[in-house]
N, C-alpha and C. Protein backbone atom coordinates (compact mmCIF):
# COMPACT_ATOMS: atom_id res chain seq x y z
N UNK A 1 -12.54 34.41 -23.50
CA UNK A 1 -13.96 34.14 -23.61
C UNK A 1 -14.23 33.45 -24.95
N UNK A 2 -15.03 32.27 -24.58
CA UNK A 2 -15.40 32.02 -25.81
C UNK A 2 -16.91 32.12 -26.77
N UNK A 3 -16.35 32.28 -28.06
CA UNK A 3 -18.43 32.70 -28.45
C UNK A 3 -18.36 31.77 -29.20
N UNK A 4 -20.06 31.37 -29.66
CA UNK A 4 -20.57 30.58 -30.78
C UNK A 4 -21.83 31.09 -30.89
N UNK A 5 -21.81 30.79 -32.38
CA UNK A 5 -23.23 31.48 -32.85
C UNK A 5 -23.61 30.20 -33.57
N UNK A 6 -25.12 30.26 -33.79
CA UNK A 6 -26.04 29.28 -33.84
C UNK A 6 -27.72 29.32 -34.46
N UNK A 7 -28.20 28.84 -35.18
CA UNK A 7 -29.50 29.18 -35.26
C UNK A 7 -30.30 28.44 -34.78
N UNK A 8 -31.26 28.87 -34.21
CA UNK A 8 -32.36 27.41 -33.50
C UNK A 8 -33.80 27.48 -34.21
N UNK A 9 -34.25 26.29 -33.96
CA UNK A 9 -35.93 26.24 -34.72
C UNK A 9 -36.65 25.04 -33.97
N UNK A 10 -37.08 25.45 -32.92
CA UNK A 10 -37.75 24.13 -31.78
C UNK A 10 -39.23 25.01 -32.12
N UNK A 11 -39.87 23.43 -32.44
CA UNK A 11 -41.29 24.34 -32.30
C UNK A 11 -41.81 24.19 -31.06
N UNK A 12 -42.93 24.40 -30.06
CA UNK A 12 -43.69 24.63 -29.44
C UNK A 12 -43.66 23.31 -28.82
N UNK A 13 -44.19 22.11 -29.61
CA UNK A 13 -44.62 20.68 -29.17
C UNK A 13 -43.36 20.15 -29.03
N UNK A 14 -42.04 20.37 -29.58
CA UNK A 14 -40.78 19.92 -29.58
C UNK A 14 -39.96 20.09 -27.95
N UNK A 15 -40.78 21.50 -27.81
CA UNK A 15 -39.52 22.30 -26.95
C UNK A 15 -40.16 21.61 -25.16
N UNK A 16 -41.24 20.63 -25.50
CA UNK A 16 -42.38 20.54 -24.44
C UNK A 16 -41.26 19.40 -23.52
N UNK A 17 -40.35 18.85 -24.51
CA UNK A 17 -39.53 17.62 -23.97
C UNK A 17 -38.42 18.39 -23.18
N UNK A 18 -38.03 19.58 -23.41
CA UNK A 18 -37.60 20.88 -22.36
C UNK A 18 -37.87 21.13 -21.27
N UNK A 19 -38.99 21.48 -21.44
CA UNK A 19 -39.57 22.53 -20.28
C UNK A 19 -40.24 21.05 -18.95
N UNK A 20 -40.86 20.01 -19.73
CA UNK A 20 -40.62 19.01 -18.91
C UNK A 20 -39.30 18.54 -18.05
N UNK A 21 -38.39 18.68 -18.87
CA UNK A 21 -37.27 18.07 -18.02
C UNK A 21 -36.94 16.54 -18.62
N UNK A 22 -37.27 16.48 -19.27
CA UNK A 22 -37.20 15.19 -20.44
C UNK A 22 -35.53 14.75 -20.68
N UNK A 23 -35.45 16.24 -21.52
CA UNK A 23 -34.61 16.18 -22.59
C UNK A 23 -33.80 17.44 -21.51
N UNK A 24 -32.30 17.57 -21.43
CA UNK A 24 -31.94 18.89 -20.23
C UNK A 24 -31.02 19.36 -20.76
N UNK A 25 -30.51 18.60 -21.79
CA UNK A 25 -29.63 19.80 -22.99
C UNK A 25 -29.91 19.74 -24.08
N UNK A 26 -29.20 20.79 -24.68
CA UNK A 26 -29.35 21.37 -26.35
C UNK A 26 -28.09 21.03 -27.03
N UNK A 27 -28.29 20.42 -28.57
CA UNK A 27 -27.01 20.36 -29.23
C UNK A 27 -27.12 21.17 -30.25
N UNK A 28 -26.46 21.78 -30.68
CA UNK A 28 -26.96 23.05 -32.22
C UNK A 28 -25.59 23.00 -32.98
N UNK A 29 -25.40 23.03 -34.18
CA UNK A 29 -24.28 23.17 -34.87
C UNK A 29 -24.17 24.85 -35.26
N UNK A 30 -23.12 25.10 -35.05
CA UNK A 30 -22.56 26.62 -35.08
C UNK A 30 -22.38 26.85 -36.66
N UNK A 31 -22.41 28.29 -36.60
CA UNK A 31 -21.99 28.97 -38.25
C UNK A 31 -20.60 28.28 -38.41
N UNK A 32 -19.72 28.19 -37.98
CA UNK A 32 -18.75 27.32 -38.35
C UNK A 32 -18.73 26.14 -38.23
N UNK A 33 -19.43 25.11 -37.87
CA UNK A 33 -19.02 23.58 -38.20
C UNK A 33 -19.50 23.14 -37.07
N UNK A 34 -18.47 23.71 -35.20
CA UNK A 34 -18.92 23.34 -34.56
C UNK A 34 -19.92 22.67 -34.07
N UNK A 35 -20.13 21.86 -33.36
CA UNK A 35 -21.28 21.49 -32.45
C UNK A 35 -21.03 21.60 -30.59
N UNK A 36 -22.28 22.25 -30.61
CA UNK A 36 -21.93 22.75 -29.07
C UNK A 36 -23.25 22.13 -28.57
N UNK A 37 -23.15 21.60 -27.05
CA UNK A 37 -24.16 21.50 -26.08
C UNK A 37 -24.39 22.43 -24.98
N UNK A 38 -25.50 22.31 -24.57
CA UNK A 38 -25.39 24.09 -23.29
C UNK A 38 -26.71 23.13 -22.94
N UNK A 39 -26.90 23.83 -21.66
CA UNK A 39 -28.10 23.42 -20.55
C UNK A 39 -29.57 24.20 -21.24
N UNK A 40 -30.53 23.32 -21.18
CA UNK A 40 -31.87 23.81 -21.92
C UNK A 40 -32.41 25.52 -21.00
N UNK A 41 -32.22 25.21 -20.06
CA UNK A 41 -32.78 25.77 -19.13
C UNK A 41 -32.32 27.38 -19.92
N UNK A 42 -31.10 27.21 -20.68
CA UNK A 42 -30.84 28.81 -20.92
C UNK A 42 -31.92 29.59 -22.18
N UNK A 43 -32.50 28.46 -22.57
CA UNK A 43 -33.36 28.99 -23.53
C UNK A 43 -34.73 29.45 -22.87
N UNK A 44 -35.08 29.21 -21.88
CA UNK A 44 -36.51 29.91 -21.12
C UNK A 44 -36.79 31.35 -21.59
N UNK A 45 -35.96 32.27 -21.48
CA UNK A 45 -36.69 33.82 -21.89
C UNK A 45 -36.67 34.08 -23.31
N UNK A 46 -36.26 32.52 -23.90
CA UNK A 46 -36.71 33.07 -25.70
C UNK A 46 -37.62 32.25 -25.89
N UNK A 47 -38.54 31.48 -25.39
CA UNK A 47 -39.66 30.95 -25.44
C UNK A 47 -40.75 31.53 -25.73
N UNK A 48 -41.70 31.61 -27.05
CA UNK A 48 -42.88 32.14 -26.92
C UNK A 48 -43.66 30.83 -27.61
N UNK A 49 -45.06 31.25 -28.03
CA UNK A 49 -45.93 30.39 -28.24
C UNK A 49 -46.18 29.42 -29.37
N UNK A 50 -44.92 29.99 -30.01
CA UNK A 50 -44.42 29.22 -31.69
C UNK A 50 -43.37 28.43 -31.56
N UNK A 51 -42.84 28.28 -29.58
CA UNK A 51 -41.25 27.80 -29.84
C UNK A 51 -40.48 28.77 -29.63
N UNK A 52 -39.15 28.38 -30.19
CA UNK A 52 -38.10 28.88 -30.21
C UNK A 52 -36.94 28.91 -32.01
N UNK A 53 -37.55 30.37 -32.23
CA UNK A 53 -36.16 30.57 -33.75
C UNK A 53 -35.50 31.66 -33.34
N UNK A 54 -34.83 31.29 -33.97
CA UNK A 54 -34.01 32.43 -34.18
C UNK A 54 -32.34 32.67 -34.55
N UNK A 55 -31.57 33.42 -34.31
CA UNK A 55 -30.12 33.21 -34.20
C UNK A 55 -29.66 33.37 -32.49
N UNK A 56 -28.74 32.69 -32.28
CA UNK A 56 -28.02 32.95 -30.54
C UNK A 56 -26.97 33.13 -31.15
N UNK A 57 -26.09 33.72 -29.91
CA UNK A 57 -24.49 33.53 -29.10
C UNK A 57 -24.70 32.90 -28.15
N UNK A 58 -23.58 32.20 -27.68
CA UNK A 58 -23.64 31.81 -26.56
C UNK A 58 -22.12 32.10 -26.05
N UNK A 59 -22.03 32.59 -25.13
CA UNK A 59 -20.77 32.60 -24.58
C UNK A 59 -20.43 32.16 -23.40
N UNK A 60 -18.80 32.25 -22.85
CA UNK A 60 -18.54 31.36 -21.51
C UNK A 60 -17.25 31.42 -21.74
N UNK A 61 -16.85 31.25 -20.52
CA UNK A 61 -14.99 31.50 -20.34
C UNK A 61 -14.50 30.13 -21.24
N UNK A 62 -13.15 30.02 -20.87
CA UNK A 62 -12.31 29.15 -21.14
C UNK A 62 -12.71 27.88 -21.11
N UNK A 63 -13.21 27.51 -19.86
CA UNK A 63 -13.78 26.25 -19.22
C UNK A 63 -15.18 25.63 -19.80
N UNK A 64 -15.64 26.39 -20.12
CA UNK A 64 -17.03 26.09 -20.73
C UNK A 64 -18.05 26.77 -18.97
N UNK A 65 -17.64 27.51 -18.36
CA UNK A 65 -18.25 28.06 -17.38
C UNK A 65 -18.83 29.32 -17.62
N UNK A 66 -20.02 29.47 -16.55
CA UNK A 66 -20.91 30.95 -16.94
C UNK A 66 -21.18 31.52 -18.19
N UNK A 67 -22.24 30.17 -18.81
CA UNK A 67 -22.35 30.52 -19.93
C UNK A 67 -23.92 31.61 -19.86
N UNK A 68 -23.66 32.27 -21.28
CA UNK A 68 -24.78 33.39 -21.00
C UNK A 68 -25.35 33.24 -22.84
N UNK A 69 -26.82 32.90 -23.03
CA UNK A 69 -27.56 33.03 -24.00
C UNK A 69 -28.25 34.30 -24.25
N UNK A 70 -27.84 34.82 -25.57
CA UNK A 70 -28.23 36.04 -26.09
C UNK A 70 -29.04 35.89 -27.70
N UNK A 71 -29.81 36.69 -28.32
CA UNK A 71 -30.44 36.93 -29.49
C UNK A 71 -29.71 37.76 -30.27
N UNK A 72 -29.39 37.36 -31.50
CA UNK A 72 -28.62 38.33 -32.51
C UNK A 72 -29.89 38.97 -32.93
């Protein structure tokens, strides 16, 4: 399994190119260096009315499959 951790800061008017369907992935640079992309869609249940901050994980097998977004 693999993890990455990440901090995000989309404000409200940013995240609108999201939830439209605009924009359909995310790129975030990881506490280590990395840069990872993942499907927008996984950020929906951390959405409130300021956007989106905070810290994630994101994890997913080997493949980059069944990935799952979490809040540190």
């Amino acid at each position: 399994m693999r993890r990455f951790e990440f901090g995000l800061s989309i404000s409200a008017q940013d995240y609108l190119q999201y939830y439209r369907g605009e924009v359909r992935n995310v790129l975030a640079r990881c506490q280590d260096g990395r840069t990872i992309q993942f499907p927008a869609t996984l950020l929906t249940p951390f959405v409130t009315g300021r956007g989106i901050h905070g810290s994630f994980v994101l994890t997913c097998d080997d493949e980059g499959k069944g990935s799952r977004l979490l809040r540190q």
